[in-house]
C-alpha atoms as a PDB file:
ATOM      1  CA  UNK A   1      77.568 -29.817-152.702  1.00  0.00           C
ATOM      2  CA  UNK A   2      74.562 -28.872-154.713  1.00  0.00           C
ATOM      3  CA  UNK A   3      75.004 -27.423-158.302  1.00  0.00           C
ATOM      4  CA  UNK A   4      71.946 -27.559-159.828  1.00  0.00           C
ATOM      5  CA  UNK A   5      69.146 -25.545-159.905  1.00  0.00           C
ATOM      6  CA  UNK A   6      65.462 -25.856-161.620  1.00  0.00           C
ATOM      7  CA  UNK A   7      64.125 -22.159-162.689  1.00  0.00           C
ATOM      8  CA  UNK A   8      60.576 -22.720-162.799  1.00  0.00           C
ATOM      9  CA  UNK A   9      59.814 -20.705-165.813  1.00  0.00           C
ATOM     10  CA  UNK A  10      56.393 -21.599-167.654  1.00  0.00           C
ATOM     11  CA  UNK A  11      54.176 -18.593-165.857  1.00  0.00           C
ATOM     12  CA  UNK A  12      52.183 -16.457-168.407  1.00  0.00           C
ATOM     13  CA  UNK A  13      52.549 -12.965-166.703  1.00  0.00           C
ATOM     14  CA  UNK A  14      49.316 -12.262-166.980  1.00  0.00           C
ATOM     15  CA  UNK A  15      50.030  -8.446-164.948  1.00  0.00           C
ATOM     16  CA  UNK A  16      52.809  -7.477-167.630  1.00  0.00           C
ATOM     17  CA  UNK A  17      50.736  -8.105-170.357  1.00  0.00           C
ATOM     18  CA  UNK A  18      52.142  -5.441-172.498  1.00  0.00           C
ATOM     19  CA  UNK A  19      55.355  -7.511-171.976  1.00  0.00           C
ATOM     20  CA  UNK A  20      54.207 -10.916-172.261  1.00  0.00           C
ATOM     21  CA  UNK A  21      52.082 -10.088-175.479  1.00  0.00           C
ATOM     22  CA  UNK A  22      54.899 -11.212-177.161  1.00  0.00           C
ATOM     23  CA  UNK A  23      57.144 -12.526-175.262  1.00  0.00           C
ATOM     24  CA  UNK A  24      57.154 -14.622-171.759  1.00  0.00           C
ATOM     25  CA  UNK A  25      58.204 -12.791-168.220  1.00  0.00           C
ATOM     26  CA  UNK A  26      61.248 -15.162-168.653  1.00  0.00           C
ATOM     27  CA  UNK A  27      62.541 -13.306-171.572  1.00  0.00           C
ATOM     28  CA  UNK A  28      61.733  -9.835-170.275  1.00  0.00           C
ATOM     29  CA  UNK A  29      64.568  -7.218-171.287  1.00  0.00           C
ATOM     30  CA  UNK A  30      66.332  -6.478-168.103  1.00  0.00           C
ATOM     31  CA  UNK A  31      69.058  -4.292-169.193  1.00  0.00           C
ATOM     32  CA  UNK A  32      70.332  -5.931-172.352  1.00  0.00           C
ATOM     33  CA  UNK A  33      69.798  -9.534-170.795  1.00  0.00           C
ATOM     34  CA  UNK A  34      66.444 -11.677-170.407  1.00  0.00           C
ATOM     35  CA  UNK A  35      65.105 -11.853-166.825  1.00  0.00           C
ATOM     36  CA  UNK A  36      66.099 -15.266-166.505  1.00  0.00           C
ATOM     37  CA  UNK A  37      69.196 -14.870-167.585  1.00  0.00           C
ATOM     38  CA  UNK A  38      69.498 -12.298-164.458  1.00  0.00           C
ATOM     39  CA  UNK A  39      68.242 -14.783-162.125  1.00  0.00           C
ATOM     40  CA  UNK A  40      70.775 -17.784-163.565  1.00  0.00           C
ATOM     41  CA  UNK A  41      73.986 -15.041-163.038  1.00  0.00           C
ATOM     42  CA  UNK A  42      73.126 -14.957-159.118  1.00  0.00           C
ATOM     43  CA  UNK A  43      72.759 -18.440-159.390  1.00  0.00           C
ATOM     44  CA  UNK A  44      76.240 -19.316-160.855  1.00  0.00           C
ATOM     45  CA  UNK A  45      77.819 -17.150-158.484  1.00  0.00           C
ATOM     46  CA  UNK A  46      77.259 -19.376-155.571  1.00  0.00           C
ATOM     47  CA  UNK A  47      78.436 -22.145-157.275  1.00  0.00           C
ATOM     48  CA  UNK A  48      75.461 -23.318-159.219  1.00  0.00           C
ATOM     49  CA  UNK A  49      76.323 -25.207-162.381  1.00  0.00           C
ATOM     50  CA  UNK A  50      73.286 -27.128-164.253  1.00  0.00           C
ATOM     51  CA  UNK A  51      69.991 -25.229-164.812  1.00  0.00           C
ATOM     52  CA  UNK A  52      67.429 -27.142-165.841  1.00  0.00           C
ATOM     53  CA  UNK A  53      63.666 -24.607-166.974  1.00  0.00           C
ATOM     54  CA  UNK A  54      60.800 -25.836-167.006  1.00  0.00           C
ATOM     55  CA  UNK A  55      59.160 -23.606-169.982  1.00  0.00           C
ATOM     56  CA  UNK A  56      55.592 -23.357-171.623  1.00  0.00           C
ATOM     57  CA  UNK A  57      55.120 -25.597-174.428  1.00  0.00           C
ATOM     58  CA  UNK A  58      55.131 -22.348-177.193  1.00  0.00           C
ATOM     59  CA  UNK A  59      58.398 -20.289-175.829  1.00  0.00           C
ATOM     60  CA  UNK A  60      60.464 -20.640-178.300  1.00  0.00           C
ATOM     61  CA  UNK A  61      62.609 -17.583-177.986  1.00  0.00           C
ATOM     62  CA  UNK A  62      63.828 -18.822-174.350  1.00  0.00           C
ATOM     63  CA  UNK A  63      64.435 -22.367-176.471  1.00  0.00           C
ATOM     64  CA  UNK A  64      66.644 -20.257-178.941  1.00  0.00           C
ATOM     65  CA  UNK A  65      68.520 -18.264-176.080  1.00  0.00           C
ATOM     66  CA  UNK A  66      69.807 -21.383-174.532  1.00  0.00           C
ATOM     67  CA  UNK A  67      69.994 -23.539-177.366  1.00  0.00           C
ATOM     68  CA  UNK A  68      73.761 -23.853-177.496  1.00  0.00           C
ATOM     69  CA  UNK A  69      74.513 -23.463-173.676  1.00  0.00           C
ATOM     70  CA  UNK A  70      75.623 -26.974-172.737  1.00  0.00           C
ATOM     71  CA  UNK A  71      74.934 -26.314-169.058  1.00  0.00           C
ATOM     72  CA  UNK A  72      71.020 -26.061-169.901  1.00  0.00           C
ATOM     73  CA  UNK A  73      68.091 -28.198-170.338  1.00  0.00           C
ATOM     74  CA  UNK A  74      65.166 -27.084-171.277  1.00  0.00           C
ATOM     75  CA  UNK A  75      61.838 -29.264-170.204  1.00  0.00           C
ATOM     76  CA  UNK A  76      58.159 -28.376-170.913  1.00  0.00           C
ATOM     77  CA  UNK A  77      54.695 -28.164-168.796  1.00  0.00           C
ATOM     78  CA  UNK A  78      52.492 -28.398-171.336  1.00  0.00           C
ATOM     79  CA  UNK A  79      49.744 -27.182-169.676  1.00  0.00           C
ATOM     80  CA  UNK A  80      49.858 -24.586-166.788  1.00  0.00           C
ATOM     81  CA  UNK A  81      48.303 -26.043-163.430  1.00  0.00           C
ATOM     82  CA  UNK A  82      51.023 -25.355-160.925  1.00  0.00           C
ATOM     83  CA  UNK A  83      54.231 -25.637-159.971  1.00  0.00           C
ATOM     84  CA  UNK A  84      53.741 -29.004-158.546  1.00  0.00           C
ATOM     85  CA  UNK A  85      53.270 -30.220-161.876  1.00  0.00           C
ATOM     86  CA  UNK A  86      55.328 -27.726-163.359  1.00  0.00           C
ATOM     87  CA  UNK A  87      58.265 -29.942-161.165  1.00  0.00           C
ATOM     88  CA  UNK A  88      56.344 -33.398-161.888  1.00  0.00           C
ATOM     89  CA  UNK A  89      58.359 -32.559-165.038  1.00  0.00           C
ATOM     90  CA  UNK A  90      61.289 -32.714-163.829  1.00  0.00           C
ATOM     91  CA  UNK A  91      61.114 -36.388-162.502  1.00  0.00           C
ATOM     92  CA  UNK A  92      63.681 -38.788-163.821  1.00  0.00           C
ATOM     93  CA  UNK A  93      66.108 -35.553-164.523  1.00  0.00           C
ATOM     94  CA  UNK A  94      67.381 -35.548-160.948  1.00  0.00           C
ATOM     95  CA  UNK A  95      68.948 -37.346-159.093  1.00  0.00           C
ATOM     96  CA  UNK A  96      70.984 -35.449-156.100  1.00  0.00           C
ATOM     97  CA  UNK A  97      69.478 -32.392-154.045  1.00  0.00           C
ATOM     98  CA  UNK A  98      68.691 -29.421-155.623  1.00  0.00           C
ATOM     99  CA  UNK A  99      67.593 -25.718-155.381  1.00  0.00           C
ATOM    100  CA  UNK A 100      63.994 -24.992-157.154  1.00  0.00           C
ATOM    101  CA  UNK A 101      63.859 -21.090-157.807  1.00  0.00           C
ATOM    102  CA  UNK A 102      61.021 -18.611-159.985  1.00  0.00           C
ATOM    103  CA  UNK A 103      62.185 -17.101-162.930  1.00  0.00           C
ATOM    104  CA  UNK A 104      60.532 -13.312-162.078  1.00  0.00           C
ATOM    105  CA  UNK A 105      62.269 -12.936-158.372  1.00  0.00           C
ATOM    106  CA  UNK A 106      66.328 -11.782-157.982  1.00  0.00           C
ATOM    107  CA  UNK A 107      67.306 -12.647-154.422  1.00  0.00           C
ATOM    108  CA  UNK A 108      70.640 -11.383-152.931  1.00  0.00           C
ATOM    109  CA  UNK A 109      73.523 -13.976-153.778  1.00  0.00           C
ATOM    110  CA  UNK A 110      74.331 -13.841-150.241  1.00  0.00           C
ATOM    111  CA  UNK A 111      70.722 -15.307-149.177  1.00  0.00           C
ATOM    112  CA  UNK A 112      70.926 -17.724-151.515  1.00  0.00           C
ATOM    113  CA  UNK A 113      74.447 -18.777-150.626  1.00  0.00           C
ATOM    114  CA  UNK A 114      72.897 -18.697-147.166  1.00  0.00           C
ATOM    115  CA  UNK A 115      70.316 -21.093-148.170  1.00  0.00           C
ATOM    116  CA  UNK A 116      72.128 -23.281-149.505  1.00  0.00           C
ATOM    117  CA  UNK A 117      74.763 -23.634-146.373  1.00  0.00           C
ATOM    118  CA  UNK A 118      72.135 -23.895-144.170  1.00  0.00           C
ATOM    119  CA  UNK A 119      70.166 -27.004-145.956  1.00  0.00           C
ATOM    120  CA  UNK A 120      73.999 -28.586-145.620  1.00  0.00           C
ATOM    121  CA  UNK A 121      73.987 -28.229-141.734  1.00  0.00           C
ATOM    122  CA  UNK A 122      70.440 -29.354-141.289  1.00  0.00           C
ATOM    123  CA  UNK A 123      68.729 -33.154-141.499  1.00  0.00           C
ATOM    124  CA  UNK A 124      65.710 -30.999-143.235  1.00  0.00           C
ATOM    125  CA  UNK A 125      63.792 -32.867-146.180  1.00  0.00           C
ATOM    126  CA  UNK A 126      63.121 -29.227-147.631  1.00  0.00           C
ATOM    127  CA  UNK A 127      64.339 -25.778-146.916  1.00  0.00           C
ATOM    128  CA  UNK A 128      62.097 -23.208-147.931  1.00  0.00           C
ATOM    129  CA  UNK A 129      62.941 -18.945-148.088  1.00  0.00           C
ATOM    130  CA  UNK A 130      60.616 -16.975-146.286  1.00  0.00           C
ATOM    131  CA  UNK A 131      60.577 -13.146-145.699  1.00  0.00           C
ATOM    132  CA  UNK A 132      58.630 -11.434-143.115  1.00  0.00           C
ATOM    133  CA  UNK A 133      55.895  -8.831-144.520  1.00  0.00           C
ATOM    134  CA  UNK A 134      54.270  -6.160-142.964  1.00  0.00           C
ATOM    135  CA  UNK A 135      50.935  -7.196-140.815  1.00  0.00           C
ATOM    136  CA  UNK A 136      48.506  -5.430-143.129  1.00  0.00           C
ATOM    137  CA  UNK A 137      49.643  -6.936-146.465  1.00  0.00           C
ATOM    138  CA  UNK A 138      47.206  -9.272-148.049  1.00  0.00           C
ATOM    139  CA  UNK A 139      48.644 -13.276-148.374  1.00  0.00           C
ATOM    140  CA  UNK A 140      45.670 -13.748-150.601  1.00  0.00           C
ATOM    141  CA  UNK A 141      48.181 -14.597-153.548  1.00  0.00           C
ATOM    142  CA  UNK A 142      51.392 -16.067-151.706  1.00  0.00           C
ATOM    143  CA  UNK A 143      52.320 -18.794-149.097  1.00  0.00           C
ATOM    144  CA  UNK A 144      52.054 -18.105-145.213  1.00  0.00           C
ATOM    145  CA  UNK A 145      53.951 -20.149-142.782  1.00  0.00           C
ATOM    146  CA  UNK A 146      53.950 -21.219-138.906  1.00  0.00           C
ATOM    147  CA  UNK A 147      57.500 -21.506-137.260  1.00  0.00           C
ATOM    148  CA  UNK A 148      59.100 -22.759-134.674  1.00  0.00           C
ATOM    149  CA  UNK A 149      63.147 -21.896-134.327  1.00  0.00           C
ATOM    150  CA  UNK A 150      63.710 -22.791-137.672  1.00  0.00           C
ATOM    151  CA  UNK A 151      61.301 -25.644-138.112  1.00  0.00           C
ATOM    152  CA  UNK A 152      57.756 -24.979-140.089  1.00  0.00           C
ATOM    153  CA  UNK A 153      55.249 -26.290-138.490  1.00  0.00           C
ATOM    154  CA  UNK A 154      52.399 -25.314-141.046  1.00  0.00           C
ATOM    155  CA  UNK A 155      51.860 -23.807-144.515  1.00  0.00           C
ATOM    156  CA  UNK A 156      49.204 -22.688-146.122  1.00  0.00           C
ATOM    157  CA  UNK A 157      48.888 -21.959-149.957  1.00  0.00           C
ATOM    158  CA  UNK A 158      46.955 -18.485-150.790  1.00  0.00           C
ATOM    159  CA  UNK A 159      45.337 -18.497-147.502  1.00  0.00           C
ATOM    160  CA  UNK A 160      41.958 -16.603-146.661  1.00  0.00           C
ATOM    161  CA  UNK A 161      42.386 -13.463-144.054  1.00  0.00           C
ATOM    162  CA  UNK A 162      40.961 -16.192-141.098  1.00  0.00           C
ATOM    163  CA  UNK A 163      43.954 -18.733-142.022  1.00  0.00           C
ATOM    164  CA  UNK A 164      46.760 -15.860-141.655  1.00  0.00           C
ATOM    165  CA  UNK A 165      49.337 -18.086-139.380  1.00  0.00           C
ATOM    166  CA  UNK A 166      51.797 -15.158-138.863  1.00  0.00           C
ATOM    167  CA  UNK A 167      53.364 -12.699-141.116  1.00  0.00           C
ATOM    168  CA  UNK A 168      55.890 -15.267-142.434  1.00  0.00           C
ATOM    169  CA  UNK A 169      56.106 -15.821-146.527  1.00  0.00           C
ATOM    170  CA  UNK A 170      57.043 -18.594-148.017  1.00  0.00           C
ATOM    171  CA  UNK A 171      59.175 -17.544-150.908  1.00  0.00           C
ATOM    172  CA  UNK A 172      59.380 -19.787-153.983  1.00  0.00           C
ATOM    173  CA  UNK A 173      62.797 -20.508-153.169  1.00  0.00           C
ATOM    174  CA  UNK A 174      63.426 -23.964-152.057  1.00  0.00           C
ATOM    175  CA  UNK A 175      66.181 -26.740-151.406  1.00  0.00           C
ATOM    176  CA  UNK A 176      65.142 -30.244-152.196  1.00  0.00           C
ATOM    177  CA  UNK A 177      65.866 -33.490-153.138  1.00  0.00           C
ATOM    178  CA  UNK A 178      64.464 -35.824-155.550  1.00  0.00           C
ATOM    179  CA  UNK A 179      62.147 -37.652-152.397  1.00  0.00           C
ATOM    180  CA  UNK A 180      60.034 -35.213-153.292  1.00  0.00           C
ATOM    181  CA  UNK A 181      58.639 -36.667-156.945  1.00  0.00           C
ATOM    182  CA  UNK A 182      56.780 -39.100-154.941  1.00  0.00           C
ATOM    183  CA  UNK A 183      54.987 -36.685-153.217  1.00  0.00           C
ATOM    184  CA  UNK A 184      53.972 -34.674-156.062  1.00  0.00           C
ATOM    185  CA  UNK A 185      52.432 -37.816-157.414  1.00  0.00           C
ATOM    186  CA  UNK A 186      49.673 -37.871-154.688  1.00  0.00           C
ATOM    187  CA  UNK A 187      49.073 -34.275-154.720  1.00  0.00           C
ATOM    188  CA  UNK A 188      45.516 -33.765-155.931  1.00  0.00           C
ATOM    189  CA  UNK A 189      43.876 -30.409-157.763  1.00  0.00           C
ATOM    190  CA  UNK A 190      43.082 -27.783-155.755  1.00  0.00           C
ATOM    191  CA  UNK A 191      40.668 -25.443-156.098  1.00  0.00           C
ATOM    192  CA  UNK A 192      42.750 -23.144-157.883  1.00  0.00           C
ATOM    193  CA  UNK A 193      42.758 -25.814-160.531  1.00  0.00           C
ATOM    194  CA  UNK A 194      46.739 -26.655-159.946  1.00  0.00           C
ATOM    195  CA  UNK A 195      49.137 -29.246-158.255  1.00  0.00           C
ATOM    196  CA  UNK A 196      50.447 -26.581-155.585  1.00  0.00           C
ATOM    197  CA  UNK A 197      54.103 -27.705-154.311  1.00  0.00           C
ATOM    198  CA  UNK A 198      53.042 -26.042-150.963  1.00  0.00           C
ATOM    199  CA  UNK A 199      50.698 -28.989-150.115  1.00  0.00           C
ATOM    200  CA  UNK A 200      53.713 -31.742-150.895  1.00  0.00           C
ATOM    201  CA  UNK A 201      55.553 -29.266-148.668  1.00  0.00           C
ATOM    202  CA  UNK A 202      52.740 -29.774-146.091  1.00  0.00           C
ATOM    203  CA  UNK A 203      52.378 -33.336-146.204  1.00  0.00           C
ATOM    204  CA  UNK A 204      55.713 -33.972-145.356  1.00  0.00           C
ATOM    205  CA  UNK A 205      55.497 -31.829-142.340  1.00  0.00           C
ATOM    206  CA  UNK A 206      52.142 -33.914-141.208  1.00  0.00           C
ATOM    207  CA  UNK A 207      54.666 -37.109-141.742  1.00  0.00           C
ATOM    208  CA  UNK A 208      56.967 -35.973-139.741  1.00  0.00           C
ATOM    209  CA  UNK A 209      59.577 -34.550-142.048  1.00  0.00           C
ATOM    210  CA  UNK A 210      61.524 -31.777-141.109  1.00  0.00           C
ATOM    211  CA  UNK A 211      61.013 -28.923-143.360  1.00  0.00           C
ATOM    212  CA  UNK A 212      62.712 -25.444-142.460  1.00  0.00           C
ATOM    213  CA  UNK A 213      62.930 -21.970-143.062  1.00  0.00           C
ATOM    214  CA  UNK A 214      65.634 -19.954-144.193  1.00  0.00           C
ATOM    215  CA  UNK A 215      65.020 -16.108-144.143  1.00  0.00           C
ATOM    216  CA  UNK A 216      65.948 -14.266-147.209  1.00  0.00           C
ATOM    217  CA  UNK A 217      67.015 -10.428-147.107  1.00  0.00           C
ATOM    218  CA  UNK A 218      65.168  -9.057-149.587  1.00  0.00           C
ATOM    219  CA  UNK A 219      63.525 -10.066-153.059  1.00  0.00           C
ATOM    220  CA  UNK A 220      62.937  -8.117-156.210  1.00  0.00           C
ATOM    221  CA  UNK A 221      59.828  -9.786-157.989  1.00  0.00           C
ATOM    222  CA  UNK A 222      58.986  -9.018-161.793  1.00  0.00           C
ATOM    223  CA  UNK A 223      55.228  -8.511-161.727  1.00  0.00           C
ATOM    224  CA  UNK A 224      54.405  -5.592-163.191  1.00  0.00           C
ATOM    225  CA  UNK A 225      55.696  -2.820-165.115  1.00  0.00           C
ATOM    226  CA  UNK A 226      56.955  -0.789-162.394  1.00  0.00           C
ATOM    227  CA  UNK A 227      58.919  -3.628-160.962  1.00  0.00           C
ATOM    228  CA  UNK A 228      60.297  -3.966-164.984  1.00  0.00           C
ATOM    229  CA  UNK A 229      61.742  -0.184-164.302  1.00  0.00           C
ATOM    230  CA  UNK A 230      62.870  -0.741-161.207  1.00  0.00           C
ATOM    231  CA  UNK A 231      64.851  -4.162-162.368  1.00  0.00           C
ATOM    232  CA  UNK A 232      66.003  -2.240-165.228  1.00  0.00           C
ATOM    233  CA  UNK A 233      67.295   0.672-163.286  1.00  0.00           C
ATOM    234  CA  UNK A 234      68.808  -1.334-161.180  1.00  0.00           C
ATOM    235  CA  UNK A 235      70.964  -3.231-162.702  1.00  0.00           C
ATOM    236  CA  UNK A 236      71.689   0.174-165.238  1.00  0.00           C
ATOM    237  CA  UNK A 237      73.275   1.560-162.105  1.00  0.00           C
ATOM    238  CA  UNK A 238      75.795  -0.939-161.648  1.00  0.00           C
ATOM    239  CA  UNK A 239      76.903  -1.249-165.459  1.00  0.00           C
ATOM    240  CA  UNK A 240      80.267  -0.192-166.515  1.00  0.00           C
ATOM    241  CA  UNK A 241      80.973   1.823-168.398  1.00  0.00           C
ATOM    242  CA  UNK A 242      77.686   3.823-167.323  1.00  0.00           C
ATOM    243  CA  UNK A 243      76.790   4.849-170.590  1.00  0.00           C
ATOM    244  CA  UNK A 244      77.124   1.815-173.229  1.00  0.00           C
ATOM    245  CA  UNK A 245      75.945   2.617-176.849  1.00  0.00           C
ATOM    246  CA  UNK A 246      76.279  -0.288-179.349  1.00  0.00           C
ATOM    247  CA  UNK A 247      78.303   0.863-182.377  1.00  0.00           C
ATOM    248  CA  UNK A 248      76.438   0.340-185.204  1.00  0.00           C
ATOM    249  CA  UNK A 249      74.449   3.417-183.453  1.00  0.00           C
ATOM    250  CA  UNK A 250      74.569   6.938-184.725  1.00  0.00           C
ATOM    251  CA  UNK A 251      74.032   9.362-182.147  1.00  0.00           C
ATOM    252  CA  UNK A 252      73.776  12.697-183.774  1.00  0.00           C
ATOM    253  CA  UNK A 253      75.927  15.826-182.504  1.00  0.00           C
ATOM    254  CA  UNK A 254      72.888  17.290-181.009  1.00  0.00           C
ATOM    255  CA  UNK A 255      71.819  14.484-178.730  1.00  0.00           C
ATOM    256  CA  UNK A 256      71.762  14.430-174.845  1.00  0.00           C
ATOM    257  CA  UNK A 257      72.853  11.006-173.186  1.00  0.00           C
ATOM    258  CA  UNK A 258      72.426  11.142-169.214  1.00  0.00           C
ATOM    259  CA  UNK A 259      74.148   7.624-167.901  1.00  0.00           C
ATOM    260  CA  UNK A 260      73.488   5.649-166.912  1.00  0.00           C
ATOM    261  CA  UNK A 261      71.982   4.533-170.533  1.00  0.00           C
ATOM    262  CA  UNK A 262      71.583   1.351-172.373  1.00  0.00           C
ATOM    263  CA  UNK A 263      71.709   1.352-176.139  1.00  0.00           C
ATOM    264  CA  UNK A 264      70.933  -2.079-178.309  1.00  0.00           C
ATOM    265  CA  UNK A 265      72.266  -2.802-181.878  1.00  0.00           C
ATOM    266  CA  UNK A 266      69.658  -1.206-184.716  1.00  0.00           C
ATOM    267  CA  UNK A 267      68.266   1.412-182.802  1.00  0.00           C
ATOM    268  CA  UNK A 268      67.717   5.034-184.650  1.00  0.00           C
ATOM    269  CA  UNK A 269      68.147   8.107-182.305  1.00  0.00           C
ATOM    270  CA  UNK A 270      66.084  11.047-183.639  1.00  0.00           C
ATOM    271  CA  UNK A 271      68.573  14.768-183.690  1.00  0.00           C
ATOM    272  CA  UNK A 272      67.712  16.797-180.301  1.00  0.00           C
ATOM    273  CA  UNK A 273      66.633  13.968-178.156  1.00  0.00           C
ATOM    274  CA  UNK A 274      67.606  14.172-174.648  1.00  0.00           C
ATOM    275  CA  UNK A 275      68.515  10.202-173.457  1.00  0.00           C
ATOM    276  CA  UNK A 276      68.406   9.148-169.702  1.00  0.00           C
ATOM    277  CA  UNK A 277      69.485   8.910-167.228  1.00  0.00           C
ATOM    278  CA  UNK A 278      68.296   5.351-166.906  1.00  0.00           C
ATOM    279  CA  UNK A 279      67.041   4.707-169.904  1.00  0.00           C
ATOM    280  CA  UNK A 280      67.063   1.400-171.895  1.00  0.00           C
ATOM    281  CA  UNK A 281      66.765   0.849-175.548  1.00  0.00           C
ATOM    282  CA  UNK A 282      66.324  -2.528-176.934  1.00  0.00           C
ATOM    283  CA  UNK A 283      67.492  -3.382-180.237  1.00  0.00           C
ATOM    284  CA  UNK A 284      65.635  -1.900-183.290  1.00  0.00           C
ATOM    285  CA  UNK A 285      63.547   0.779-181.516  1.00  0.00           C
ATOM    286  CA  UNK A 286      63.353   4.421-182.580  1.00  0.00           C
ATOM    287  CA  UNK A 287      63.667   7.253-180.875  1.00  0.00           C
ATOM    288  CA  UNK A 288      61.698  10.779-182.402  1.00  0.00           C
ATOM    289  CA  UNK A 289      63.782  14.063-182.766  1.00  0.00           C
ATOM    290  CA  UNK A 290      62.943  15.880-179.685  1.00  0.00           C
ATOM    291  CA  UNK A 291      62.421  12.871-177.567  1.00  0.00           C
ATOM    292  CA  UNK A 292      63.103  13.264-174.090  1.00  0.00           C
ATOM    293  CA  UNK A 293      63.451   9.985-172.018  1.00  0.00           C
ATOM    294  CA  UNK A 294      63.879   9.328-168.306  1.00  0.00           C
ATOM    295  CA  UNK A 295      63.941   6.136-166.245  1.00  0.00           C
ATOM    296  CA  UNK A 296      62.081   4.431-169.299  1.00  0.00           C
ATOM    297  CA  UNK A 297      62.344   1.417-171.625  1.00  0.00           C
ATOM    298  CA  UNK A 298      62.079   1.237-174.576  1.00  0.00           C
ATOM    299  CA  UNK A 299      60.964  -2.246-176.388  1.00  0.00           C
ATOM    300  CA  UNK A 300      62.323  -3.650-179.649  1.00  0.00           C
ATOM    301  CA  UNK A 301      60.672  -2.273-182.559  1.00  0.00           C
ATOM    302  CA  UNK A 302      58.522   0.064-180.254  1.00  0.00           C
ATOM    303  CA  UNK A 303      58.892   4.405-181.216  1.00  0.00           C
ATOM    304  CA  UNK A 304      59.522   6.795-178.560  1.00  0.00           C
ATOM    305  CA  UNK A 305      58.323  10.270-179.286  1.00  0.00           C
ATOM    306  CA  UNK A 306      57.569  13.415-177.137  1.00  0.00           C
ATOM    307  CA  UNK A 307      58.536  13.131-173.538  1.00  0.00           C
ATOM    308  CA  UNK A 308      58.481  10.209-171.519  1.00  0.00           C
ATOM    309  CA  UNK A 309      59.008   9.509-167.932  1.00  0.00           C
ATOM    310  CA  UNK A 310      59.126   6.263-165.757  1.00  0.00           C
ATOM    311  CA  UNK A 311      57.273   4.753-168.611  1.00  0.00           C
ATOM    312  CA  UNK A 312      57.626   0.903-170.437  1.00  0.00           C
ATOM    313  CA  UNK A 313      57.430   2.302-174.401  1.00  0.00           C
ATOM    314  CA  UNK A 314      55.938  -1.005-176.424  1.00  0.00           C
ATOM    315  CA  UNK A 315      55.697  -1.640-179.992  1.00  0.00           C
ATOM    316  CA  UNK A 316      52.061  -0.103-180.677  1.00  0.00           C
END
């Protein structure tokens, strides 16, 4: 049975800057938890019990967050160049099979569980999650397999329109086991500048490996600040109690909360303000008399003033 998962975590988010400016995507707010702490409770569900994250060298807030959680270990790429080197790190930390996962995607509990089940009935080296997209989406920034049953016959990394093998994705969502550190060891640059874990992934299949693919339902990625209000909202829908205000709060008489609403320690609601619904406030932001505030978030220490709709509000 496989219980441990690696959450590949040292990305720099470059396309949720306003996020990442001072903080990683690992530790975005998600509804009062960190992203990766969203991805780790799908993970646990099925039956997942060691995490080990592979972090950037200067996170230190995702160091503090699991510092006294027994169940994680926290490892460091130094320097970004892929996440074949970003798993390079993980050598000598491993030792049974294992399920390598992104820190910005939730996937369904029951795909993963599905995953997982299906590397068990198999004689694969490597089970890899794949989706099928739409014909006229670009692969320009994702893997793009060939298939045959289950069995990948080809894979691709970032592939130019002329190397499109089908509408297949390779999601970074894989089961492994540790026979893969060699192969990362022999890996060289590509062009991209990185050690890509899709060409280990390929070389196996050229000697004669079986490598498979398991199809995942659906995938919510964290890439942008639209998918950070759609995460949010998301997982503000299915909170209970809907509306949750922490109680060091004073709401004044006046105010309008809408649930489903989200309301940190040390945040300041101005009189008049009209909350939600879907609204998120992290922990020591303000909100202006008057405010209005739908399907937004509000950052710590960031002000929200005037009226704001479908909207990230950052500290200025």
């Amino acid at each position: 049975m496989i219980t441990t998962a690696v959450i590949l975590a040292a990305g720099c988010g470059s396309r949720l800057k306003e996020i990442t400016a001072t903080r990683s995507k690992a530790m975005a707010p998600v509804a009062g938890k960190p992203m990766i702490a969203r991805v780790m409770e799908s993970l646990r569900v099925v039956g997942l019990t060691r995490f080990v994250i592979v972090a950037a060298p200067h996170d230190a807030e995702l160091r503090s967050f699991f510092a006294d959680d027994a169940s994680v270990t926290v490892l460091t790429q130094e320097v970004p160049r892929g996440s074949g080197d970003a798993l390079k790190v993980c050598a000598g930390h491993l030792d049974t099979d294992f399920l390598v996962c992104a820190c910005d995607s939730l996937i369904p509990v029951e795909s993963i569980a599905g995953m997982l089940r299906a590397h068990g009935e198999t004689d694969a080296s490597v089970s890899i999650g794949v989706m099928e997209v739409p014909g006229d989406l670009s692969l320009a920034s994702r893997s793009v397999v060939r298939m045959e049953g289950d069995r990948i016959l080809d894979l691709i990394e970032k592939p130019q329109s002329h190397e499109r093998l089908s509408n297949i994705t390779a999601l970074p969502l894989y089961v492994l086991s540790p026979e893969i550190f060699p192969e990362l060891e022999k890996l060289p640059l590509s062009p991209r500048g990185e050690y890509e874990l899709p060409e280990a992934f390929r070389n196996l299949i050229v000697s004669g490996k079986r490598v498979t693919g398991v199809f995942i339902s659906r995938r919510d990625d964290l890439t942008n600040s639209s998918d950070l209000l759609a995460l949010n909202e998301q997982c503000l829908t299915s909170q209970q109690p809907p509306i949750q205000t922490h109680p060091s709060v004073q709401v004044p008489a006046n105010v309008s909360i809408v649930a489903p609403v989200l309301i940190e320690t040390g945040v300041v609601i101005g009189e008049g303000s009209e909350i939600g619904p879907c609204v998120y406030i992290e922990r020591g932001a303000i909100v202006e008399s008057g405010a209005k505030l739908s399907h937004v978030v509000v950052t710590r220490g960031a002000r929200a003033a005037g009226l704001i709709q479908h909207a990230v509000v950052t500290e200025a």
